[in-house]
PDB file of N, CA and C in Angstrom:
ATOM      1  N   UNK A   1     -84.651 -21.179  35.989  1.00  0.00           N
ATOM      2  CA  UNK A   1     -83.709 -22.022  36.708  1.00  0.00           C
ATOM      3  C   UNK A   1     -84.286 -22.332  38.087  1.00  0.00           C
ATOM      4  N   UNK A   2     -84.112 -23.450  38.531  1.00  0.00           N
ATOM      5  CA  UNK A   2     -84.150 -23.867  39.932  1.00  0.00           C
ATOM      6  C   UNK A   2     -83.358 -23.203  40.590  1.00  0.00           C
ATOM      7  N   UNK A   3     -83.679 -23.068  42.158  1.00  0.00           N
ATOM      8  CA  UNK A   3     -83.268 -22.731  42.973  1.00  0.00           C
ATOM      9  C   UNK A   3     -81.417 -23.359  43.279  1.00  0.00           C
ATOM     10  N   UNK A   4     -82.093 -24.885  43.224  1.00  0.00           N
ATOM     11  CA  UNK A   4     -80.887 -26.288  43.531  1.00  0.00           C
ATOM     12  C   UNK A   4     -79.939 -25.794  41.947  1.00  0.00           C
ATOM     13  N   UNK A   5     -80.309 -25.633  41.029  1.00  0.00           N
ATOM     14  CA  UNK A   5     -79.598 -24.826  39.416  1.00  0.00           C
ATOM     15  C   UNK A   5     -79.004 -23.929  40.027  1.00  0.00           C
ATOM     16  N   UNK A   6     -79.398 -22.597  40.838  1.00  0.00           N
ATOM     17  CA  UNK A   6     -78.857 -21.504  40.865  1.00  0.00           C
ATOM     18  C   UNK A   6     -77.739 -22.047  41.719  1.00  0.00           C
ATOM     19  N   UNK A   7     -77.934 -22.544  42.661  1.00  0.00           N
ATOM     20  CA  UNK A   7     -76.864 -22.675  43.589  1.00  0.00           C
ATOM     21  C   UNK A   7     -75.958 -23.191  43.223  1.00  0.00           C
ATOM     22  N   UNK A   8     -75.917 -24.911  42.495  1.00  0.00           N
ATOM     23  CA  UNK A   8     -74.784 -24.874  41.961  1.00  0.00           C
ATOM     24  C   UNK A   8     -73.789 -23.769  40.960  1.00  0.00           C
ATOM     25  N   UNK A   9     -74.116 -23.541  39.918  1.00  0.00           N
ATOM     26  CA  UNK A   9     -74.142 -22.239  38.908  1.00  0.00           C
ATOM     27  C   UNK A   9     -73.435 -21.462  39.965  1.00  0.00           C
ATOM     28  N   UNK A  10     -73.904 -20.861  41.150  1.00  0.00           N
ATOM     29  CA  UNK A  10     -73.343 -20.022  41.567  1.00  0.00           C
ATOM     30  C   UNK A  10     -71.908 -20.265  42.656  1.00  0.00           C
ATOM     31  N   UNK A  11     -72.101 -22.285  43.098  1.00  0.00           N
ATOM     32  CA  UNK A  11     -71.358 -22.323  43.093  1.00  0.00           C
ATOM     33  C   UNK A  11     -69.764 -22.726  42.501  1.00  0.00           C
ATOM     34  N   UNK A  12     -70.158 -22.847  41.099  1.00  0.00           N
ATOM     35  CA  UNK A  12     -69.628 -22.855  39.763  1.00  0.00           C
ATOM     36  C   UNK A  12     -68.586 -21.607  39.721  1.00  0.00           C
ATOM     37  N   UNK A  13     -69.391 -20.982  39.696  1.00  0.00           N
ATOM     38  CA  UNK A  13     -68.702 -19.578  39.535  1.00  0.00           C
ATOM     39  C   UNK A  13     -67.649 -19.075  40.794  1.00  0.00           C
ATOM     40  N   UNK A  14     -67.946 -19.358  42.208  1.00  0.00           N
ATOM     41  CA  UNK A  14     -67.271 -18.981  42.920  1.00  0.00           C
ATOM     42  C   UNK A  14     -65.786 -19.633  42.821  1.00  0.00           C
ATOM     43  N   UNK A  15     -65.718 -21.175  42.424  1.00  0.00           N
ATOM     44  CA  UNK A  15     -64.707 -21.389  42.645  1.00  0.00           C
ATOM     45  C   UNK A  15     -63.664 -21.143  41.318  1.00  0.00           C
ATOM     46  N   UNK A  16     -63.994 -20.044  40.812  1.00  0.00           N
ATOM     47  CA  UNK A  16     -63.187 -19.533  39.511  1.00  0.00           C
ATOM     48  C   UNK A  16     -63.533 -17.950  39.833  1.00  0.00           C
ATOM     49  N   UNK A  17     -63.369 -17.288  40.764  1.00  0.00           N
ATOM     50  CA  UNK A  17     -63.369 -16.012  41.329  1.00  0.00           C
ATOM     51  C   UNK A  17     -62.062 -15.491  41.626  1.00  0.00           C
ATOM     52  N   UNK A  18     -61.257 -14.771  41.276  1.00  0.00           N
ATOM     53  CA  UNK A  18     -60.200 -14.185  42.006  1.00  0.00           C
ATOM     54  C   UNK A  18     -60.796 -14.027  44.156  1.00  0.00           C
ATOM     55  N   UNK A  19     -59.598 -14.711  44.717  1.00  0.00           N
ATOM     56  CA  UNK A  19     -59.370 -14.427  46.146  1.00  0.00           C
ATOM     57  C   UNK A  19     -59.982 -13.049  46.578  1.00  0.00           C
ATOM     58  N   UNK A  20     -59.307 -12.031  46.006  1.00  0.00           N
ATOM     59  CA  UNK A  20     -59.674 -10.389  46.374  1.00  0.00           C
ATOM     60  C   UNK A  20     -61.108 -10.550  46.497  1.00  0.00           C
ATOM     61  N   UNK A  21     -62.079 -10.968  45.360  1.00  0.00           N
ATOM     62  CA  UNK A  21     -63.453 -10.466  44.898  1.00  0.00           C
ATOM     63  C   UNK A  21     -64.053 -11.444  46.187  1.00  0.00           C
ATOM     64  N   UNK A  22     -64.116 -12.783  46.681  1.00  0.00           N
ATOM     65  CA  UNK A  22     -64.504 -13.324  47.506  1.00  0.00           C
ATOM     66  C   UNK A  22     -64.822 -12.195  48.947  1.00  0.00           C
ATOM     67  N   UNK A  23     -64.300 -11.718  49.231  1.00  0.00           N
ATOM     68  CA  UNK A  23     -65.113 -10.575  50.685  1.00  0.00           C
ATOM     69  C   UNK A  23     -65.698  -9.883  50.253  1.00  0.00           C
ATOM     70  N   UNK A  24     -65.408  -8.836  49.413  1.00  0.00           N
ATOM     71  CA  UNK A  24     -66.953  -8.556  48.662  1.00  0.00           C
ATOM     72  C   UNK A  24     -68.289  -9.543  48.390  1.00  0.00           C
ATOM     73  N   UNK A  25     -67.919 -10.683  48.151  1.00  0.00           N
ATOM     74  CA  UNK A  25     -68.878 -11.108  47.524  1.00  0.00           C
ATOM     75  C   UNK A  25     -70.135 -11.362  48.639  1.00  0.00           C
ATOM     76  N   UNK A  26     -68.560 -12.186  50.132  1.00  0.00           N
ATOM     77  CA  UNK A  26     -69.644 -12.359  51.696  1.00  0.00           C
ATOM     78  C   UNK A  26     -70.009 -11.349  52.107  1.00  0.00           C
ATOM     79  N   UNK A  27     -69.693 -10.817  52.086  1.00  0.00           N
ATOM     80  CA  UNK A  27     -69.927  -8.940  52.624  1.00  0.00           C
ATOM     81  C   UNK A  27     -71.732  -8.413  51.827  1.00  0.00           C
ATOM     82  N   UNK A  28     -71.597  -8.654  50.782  1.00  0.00           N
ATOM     83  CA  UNK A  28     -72.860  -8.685  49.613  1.00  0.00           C
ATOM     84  C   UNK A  28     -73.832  -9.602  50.513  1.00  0.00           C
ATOM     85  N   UNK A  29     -73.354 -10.627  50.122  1.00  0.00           N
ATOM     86  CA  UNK A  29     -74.701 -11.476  50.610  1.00  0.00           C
ATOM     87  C   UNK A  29     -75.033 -11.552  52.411  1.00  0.00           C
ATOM     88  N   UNK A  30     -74.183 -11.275  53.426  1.00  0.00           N
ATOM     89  CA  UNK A  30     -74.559 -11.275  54.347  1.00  0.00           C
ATOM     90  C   UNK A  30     -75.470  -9.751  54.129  1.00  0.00           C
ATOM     91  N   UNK A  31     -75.573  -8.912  53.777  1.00  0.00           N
ATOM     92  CA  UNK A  31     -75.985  -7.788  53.342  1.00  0.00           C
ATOM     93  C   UNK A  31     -77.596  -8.159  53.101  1.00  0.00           C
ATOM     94  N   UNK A  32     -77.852  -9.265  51.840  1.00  0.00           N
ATOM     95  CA  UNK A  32     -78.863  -9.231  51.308  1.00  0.00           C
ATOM     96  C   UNK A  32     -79.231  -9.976  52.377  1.00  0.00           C
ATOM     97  N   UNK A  33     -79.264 -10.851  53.184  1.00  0.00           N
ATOM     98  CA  UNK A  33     -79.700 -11.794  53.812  1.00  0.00           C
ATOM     99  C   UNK A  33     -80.805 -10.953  54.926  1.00  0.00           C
ATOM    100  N   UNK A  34     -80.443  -9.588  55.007  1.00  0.00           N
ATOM    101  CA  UNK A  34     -81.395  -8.749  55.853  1.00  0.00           C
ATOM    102  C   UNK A  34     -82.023  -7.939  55.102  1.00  0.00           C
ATOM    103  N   UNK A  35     -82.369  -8.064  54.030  1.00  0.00           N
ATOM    104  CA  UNK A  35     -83.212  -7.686  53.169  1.00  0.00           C
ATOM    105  C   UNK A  35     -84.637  -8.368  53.425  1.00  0.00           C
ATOM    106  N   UNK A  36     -85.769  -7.705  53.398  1.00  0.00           N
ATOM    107  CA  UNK A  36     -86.601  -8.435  53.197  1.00  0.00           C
ATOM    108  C   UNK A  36     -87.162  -8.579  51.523  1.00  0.00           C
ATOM    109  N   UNK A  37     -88.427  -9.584  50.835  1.00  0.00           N
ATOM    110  CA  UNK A  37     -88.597  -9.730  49.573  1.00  0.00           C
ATOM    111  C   UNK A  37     -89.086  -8.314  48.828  1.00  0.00           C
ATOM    112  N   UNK A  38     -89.979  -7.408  49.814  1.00  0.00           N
ATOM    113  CA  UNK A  38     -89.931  -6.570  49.402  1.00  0.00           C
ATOM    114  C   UNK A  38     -88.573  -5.304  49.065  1.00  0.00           C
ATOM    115  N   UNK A  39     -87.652  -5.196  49.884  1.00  0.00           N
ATOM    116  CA  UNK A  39     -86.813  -4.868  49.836  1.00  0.00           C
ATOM    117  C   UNK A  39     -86.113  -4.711  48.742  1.00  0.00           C
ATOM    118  N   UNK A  40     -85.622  -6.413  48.086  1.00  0.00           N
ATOM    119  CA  UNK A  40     -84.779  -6.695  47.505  1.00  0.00           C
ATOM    120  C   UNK A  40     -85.298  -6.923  46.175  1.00  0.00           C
ATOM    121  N   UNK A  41     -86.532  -6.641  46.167  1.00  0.00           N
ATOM    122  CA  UNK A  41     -87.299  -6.429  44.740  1.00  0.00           C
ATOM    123  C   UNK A  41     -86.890  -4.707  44.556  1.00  0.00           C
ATOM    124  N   UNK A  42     -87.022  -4.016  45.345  1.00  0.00           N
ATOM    125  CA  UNK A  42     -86.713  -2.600  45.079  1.00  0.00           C
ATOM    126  C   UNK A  42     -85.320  -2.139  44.802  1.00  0.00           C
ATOM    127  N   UNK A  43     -84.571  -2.818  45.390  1.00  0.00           N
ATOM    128  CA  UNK A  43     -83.069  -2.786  45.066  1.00  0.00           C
ATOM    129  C   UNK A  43     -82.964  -3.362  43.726  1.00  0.00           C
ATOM    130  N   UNK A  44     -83.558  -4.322  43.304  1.00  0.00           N
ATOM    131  CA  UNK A  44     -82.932  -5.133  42.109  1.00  0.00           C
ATOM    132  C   UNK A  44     -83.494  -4.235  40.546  1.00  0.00           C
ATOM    133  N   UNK A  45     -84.941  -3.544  41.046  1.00  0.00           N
ATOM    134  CA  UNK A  45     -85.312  -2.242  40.215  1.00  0.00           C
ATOM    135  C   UNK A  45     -84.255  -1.113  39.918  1.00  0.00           C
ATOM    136  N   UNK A  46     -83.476  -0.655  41.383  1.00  0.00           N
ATOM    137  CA  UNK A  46     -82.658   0.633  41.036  1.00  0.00           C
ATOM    138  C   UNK A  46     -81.688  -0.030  40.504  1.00  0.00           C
ATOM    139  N   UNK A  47     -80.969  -0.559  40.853  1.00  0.00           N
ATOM    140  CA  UNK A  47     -79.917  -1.387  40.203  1.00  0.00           C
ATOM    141  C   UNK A  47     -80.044  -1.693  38.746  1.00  0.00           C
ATOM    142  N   UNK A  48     -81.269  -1.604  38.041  1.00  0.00           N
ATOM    143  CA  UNK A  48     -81.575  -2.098  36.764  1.00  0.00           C
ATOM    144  C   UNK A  48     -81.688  -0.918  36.118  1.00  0.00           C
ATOM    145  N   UNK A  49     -82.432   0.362  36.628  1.00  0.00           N
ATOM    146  CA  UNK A  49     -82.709   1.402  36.091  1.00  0.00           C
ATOM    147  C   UNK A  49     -81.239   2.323  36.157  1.00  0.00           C
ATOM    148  N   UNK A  50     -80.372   1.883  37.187  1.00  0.00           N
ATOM    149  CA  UNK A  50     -79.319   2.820  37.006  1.00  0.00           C
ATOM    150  C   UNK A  50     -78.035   1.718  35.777  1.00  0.00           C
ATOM    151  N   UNK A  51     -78.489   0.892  36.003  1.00  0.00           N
ATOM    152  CA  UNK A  51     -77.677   0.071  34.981  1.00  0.00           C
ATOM    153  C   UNK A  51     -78.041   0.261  32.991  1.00  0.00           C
ATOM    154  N   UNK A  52     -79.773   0.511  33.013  1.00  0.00           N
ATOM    155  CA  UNK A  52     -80.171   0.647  32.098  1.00  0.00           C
ATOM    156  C   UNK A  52     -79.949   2.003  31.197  1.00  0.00           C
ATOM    157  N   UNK A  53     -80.320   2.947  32.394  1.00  0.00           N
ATOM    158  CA  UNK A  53     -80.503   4.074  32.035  1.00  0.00           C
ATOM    159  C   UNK A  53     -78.911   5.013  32.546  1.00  0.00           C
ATOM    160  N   UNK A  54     -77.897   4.931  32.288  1.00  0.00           N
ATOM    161  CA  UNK A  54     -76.554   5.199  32.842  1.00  0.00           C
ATOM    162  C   UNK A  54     -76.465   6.626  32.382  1.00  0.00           C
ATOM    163  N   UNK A  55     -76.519   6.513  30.813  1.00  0.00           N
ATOM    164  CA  UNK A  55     -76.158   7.828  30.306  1.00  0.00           C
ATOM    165  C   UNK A  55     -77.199   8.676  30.485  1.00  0.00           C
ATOM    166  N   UNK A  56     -78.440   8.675  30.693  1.00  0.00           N
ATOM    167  CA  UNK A  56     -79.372   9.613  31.212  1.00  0.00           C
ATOM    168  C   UNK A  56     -78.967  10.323  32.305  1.00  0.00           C
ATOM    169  N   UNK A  57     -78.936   9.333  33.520  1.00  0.00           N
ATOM    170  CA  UNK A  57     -78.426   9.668  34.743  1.00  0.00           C
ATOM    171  C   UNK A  57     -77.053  10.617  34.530  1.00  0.00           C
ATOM    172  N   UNK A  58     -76.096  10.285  34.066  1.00  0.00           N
ATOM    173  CA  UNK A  58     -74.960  11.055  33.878  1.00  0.00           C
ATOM    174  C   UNK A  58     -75.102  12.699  33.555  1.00  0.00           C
ATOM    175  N   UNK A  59     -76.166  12.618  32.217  1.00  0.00           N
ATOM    176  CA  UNK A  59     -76.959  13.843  31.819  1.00  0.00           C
ATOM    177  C   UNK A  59     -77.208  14.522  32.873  1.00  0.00           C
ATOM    178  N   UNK A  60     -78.113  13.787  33.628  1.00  0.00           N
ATOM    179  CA  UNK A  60     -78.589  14.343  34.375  1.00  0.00           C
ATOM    180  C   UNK A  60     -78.223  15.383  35.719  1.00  0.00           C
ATOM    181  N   UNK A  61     -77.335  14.463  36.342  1.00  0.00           N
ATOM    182  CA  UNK A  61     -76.185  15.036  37.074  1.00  0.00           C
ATOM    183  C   UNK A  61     -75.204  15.917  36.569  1.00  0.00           C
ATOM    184  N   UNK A  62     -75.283  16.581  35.425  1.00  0.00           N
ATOM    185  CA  UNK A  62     -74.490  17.404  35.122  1.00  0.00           C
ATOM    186  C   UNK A  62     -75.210  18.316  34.686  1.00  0.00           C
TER     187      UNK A  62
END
């Protein structure tokens, strides 16, 4: 997808968001916005590995 794709798409989606979820969502992205690329490549790894791997982790912690 394009960049100009994502944005619409994403702003597709916002305007079918419940009210509540909207400050989270600015809260998120003013967040990422001080991320640098390296950064947010490393975040988007844990985020994947704890998403992937859930029930391991759970194991694990117990």
């Amino acid at each position: 997808m394009t960049t100009q794709q994502l944005k619409t798409e994403i702003q597709r989606l916002l305007d079918n968001v419940p009210e509540n979820v909207l400050q989270d969502l600015l809260d998120y992205l003013r967040e990422a916005q001080k991320y640098t690329k390296d950064q947010a490549e490393l975040s988007n790894y844990l985020r994947k590995i704890i998403h992937d791997d859930k029930e391991l982790l759970e194991k694990l912690a117990k």
